[in-house]
PDB file of N, CA and C in Angstrom:
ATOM      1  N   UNK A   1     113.845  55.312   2.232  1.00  0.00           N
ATOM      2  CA  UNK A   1     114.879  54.323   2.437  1.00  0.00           C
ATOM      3  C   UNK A   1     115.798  54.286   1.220  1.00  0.00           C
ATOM      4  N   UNK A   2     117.433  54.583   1.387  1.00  0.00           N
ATOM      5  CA  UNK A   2     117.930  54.473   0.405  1.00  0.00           C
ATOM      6  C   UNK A   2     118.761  52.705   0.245  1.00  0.00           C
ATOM      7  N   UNK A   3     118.879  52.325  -0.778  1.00  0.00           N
ATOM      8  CA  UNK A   3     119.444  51.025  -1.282  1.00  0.00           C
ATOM      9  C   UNK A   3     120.348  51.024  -1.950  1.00  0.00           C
ATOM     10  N   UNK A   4     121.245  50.551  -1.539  1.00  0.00           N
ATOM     11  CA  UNK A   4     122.985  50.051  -1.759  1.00  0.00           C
ATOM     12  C   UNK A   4     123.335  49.042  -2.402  1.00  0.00           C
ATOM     13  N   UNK A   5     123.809  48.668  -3.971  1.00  0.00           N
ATOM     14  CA  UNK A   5     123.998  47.298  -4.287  1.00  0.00           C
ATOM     15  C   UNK A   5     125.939  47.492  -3.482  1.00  0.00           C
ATOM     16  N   UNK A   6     125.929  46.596  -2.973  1.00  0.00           N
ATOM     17  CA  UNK A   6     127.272  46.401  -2.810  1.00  0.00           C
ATOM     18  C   UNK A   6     128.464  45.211  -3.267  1.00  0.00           C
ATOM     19  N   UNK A   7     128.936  45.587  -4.383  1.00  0.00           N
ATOM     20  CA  UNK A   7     129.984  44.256  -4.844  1.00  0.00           C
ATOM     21  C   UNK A   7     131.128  44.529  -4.270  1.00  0.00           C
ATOM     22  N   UNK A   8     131.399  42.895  -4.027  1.00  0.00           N
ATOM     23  CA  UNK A   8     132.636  42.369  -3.185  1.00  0.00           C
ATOM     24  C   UNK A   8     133.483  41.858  -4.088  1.00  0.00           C
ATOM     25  N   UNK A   9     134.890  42.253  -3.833  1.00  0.00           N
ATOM     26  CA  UNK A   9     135.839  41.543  -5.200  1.00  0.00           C
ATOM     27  C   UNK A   9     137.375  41.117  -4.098  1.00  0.00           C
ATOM     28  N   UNK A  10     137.932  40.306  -4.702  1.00  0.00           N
ATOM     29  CA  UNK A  10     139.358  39.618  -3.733  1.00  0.00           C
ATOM     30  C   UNK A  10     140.577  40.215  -4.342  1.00  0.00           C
ATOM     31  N   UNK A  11     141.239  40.999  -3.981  1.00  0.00           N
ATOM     32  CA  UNK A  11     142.432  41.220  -4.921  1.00  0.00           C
ATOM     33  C   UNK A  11     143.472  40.805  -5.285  1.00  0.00           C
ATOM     34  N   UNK A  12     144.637  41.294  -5.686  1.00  0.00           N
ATOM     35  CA  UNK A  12     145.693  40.767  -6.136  1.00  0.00           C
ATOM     36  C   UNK A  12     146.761  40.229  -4.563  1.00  0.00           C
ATOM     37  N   UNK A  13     146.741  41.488  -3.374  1.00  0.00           N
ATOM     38  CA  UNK A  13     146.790  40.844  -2.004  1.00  0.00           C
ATOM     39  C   UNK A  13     146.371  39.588  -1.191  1.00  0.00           C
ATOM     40  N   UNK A  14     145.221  39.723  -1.948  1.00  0.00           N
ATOM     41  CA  UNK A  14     144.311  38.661  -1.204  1.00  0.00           C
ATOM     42  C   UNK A  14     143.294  39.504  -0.199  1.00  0.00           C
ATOM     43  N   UNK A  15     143.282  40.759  -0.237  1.00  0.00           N
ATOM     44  CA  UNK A  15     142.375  41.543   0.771  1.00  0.00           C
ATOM     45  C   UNK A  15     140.747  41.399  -0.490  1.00  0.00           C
ATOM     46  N   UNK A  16     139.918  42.103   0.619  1.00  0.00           N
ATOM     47  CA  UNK A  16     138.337  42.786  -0.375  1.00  0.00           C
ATOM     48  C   UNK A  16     138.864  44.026  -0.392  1.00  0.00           C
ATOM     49  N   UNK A  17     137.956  44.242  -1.552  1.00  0.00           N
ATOM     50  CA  UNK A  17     137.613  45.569  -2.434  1.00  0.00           C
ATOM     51  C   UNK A  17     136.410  45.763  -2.747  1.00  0.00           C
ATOM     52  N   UNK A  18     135.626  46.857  -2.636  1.00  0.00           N
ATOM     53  CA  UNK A  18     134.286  46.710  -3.094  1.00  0.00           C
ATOM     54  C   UNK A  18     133.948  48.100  -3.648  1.00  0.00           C
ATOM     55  N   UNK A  19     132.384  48.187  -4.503  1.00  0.00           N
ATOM     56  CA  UNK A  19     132.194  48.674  -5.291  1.00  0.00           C
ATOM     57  C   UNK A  19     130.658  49.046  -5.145  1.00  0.00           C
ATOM     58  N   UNK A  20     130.388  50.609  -4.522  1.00  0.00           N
ATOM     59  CA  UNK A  20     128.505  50.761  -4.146  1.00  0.00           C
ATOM     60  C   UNK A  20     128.093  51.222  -5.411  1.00  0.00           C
ATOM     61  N   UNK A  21     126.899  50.658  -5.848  1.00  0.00           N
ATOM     62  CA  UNK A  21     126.013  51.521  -6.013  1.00  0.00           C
ATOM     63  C   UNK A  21     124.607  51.457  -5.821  1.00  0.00           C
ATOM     64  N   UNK A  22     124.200  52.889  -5.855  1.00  0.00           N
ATOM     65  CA  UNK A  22     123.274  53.625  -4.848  1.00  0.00           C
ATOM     66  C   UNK A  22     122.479  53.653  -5.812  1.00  0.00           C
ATOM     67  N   UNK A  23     121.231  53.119  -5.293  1.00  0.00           N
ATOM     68  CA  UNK A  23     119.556  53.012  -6.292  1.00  0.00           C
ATOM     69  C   UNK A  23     119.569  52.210  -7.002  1.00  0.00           C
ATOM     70  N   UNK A  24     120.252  50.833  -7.226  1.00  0.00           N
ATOM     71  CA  UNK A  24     120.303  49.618  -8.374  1.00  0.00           C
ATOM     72  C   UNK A  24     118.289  49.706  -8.725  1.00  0.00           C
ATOM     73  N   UNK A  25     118.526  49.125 -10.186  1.00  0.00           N
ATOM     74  CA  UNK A  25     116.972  49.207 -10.652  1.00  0.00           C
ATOM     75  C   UNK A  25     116.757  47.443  -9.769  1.00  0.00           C
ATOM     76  N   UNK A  26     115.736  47.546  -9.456  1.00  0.00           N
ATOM     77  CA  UNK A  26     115.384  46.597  -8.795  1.00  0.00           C
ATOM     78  C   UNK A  26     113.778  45.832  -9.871  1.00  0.00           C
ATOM     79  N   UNK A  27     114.018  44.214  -9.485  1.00  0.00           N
ATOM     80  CA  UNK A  27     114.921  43.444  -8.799  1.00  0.00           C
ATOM     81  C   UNK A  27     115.764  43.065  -9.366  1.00  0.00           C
ATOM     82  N   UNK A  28     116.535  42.926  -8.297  1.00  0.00           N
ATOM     83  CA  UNK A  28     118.285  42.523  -8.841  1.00  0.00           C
ATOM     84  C   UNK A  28     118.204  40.940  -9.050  1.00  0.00           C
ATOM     85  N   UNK A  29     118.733  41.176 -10.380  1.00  0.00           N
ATOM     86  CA  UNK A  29     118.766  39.316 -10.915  1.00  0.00           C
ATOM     87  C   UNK A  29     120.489  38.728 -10.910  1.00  0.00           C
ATOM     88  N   UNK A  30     120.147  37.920  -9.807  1.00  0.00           N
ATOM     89  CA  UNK A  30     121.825  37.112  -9.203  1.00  0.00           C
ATOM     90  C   UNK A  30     122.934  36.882 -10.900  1.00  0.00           C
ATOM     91  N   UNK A  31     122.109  36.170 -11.454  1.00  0.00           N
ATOM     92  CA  UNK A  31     122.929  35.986 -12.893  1.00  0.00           C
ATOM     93  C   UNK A  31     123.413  37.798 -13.337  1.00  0.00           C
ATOM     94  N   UNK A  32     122.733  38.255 -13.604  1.00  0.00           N
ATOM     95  CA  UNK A  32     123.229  39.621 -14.338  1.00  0.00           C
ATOM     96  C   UNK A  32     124.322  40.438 -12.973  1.00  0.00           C
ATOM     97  N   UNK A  33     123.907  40.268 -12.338  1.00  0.00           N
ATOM     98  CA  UNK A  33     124.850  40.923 -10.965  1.00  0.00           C
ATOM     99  C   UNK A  33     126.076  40.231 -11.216  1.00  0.00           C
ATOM    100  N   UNK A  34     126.505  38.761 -11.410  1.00  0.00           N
ATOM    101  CA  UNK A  34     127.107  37.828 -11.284  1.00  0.00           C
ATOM    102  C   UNK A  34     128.503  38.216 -12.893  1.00  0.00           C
ATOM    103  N   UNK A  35     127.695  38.222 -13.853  1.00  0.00           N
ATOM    104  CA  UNK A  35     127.837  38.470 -15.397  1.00  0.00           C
ATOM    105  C   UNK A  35     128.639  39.498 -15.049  1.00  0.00           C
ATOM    106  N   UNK A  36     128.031  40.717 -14.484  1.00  0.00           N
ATOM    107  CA  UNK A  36     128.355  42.060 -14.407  1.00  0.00           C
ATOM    108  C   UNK A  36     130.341  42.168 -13.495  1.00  0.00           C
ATOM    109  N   UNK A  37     129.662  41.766 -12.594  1.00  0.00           N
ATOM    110  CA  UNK A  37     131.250  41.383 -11.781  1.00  0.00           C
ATOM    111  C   UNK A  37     132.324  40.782 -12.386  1.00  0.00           C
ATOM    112  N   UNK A  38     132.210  39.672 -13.066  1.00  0.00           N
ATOM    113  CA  UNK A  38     133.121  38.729 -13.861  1.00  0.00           C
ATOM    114  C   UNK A  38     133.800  39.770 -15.034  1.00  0.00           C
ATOM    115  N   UNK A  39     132.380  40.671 -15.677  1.00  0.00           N
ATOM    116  CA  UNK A  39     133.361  41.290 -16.346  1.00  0.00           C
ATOM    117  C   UNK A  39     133.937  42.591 -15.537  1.00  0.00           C
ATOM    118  N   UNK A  40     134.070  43.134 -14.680  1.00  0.00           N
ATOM    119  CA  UNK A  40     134.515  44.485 -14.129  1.00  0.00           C
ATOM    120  C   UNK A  40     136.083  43.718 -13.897  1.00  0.00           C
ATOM    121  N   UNK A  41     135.863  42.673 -13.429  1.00  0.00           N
ATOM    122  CA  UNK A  41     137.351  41.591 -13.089  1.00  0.00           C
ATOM    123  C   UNK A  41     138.310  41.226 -14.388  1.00  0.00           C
ATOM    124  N   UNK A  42     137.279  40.661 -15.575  1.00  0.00           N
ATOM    125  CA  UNK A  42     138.089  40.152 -16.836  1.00  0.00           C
ATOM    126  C   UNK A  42     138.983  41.636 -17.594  1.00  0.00           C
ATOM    127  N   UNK A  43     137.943  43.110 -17.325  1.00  0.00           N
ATOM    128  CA  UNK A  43     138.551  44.282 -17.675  1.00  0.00           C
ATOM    129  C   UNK A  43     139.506  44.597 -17.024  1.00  0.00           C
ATOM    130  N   UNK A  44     139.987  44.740 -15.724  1.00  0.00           N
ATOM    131  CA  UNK A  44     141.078  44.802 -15.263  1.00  0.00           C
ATOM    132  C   UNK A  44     140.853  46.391 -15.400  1.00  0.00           C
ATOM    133  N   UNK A  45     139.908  46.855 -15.222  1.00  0.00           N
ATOM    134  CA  UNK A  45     139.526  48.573 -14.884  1.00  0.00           C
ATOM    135  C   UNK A  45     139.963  48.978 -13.386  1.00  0.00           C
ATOM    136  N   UNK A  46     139.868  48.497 -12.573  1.00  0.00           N
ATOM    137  CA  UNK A  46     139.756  49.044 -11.376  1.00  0.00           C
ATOM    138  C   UNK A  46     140.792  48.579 -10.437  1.00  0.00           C
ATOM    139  N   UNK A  47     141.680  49.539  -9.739  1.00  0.00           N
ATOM    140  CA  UNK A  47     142.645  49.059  -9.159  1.00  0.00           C
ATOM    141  C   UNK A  47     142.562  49.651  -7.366  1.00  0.00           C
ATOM    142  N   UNK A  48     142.842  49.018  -6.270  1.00  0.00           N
ATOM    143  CA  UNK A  48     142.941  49.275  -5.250  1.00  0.00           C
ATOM    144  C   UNK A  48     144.073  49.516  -4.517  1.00  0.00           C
ATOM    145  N   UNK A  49     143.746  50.007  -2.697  1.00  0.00           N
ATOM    146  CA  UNK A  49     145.204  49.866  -2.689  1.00  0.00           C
ATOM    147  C   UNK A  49     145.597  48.564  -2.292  1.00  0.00           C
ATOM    148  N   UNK A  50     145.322  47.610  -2.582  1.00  0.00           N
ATOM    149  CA  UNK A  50     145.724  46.359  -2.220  1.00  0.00           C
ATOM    150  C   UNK A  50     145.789  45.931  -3.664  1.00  0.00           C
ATOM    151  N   UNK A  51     145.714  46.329  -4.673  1.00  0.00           N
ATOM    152  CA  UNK A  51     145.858  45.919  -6.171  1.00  0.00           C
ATOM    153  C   UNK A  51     144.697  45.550  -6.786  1.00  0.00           C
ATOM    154  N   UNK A  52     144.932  45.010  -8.128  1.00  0.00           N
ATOM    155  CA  UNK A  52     143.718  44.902  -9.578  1.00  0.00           C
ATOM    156  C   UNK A  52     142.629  43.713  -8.599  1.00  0.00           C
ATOM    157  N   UNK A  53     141.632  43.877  -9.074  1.00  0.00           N
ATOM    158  CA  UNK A  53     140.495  42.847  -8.709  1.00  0.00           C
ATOM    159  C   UNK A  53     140.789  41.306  -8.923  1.00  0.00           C
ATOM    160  N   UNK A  54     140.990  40.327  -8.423  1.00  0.00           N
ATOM    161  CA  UNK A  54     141.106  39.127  -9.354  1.00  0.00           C
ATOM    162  C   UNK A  54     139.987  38.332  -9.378  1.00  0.00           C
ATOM    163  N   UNK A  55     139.068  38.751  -8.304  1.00  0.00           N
ATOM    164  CA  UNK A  55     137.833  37.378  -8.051  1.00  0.00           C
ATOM    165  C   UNK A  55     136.857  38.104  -7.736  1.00  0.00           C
ATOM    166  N   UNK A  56     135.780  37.136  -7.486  1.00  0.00           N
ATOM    167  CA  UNK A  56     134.352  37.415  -7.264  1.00  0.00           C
ATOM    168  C   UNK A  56     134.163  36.900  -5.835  1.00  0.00           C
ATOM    169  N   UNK A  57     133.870  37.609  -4.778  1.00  0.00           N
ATOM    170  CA  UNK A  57     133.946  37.361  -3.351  1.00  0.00           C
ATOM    171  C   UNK A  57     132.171  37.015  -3.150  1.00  0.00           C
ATOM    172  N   UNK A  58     131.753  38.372  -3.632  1.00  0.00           N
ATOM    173  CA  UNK A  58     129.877  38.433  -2.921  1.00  0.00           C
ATOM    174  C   UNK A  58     129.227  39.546  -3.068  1.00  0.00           C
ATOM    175  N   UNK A  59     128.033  39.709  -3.251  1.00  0.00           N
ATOM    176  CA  UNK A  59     127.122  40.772  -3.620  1.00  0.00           C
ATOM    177  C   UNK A  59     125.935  41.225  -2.253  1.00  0.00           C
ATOM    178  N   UNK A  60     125.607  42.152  -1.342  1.00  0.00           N
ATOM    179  CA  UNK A  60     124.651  42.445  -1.127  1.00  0.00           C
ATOM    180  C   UNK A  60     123.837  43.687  -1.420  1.00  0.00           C
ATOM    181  N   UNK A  61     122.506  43.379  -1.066  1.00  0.00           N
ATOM    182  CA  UNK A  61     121.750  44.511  -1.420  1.00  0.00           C
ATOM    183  C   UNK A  61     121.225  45.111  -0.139  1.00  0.00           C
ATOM    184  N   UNK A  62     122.170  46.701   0.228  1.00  0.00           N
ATOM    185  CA  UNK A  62     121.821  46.913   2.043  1.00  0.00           C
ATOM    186  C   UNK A  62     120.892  47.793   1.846  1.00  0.00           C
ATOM    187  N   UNK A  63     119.809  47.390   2.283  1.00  0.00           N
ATOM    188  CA  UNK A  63     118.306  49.005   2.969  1.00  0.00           C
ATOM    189  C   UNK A  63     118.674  49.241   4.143  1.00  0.00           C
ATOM    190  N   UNK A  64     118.767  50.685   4.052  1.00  0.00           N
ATOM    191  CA  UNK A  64     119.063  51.764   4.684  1.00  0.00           C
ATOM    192  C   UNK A  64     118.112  53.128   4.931  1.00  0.00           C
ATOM    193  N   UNK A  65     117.794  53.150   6.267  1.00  0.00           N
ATOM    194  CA  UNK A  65     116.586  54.278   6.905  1.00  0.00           C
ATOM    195  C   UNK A  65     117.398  55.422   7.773  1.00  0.00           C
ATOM    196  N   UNK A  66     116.925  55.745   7.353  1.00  0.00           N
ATOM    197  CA  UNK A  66     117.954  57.539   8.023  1.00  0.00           C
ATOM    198  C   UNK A  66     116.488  58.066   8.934  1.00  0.00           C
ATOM    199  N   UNK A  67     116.751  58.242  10.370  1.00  0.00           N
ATOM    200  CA  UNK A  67     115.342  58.942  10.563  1.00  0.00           C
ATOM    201  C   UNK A  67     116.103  60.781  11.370  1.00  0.00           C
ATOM    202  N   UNK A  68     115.801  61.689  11.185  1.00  0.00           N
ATOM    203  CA  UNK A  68     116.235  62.633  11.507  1.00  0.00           C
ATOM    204  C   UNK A  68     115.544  63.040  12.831  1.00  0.00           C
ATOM    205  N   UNK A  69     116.534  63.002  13.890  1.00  0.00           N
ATOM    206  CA  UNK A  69     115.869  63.653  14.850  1.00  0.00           C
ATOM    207  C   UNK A  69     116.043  65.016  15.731  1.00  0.00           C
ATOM    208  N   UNK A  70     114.666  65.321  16.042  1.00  0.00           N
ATOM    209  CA  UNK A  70     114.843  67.223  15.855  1.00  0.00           C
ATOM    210  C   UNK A  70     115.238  67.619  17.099  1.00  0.00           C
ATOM    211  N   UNK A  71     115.986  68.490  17.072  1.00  0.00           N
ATOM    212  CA  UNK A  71     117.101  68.902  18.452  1.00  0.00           C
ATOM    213  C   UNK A  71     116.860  70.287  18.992  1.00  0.00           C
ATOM    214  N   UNK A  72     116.187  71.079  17.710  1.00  0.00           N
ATOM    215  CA  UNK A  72     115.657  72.180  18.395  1.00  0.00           C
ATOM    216  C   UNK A  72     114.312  72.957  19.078  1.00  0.00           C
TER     217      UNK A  72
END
């Protein structure tokens, strides 16, 4: 099963923007997730096409099962 942290951010539009990553060390602690976002926003690093990040929308953590099925 692979695991997805997924951050949600509001932009300069007013649309979401978001941000995966794949294998977060677990468990994920809401404050440091929280910390972490505020600053990706206060840096003003990351721009979309709806523009710079301005807010903190929401965080999930998606599990994900891939099962392969055989065709030949």
């Amino acid at each position: 099963m692979a695991k997805t942290l997924q951050l949600q951010f509001t932009t300069e539009l007013g649309k979401t923007a978001s941000l995966s990553i794949e294998n977060p060390k677990e468990p994920i602690d809401p404050l440091i997730v929280k910390q972490s976002m505020t600053a990706i926003v206060e840096s003003n690093v990351f721009n979309s096409t709806s523009g710079a990040f301005t807010g903190i929308k929401g965080a999930s953590l998606v599990d994900r099962s891939v099962e392969t099925i055989p065709i030949s």
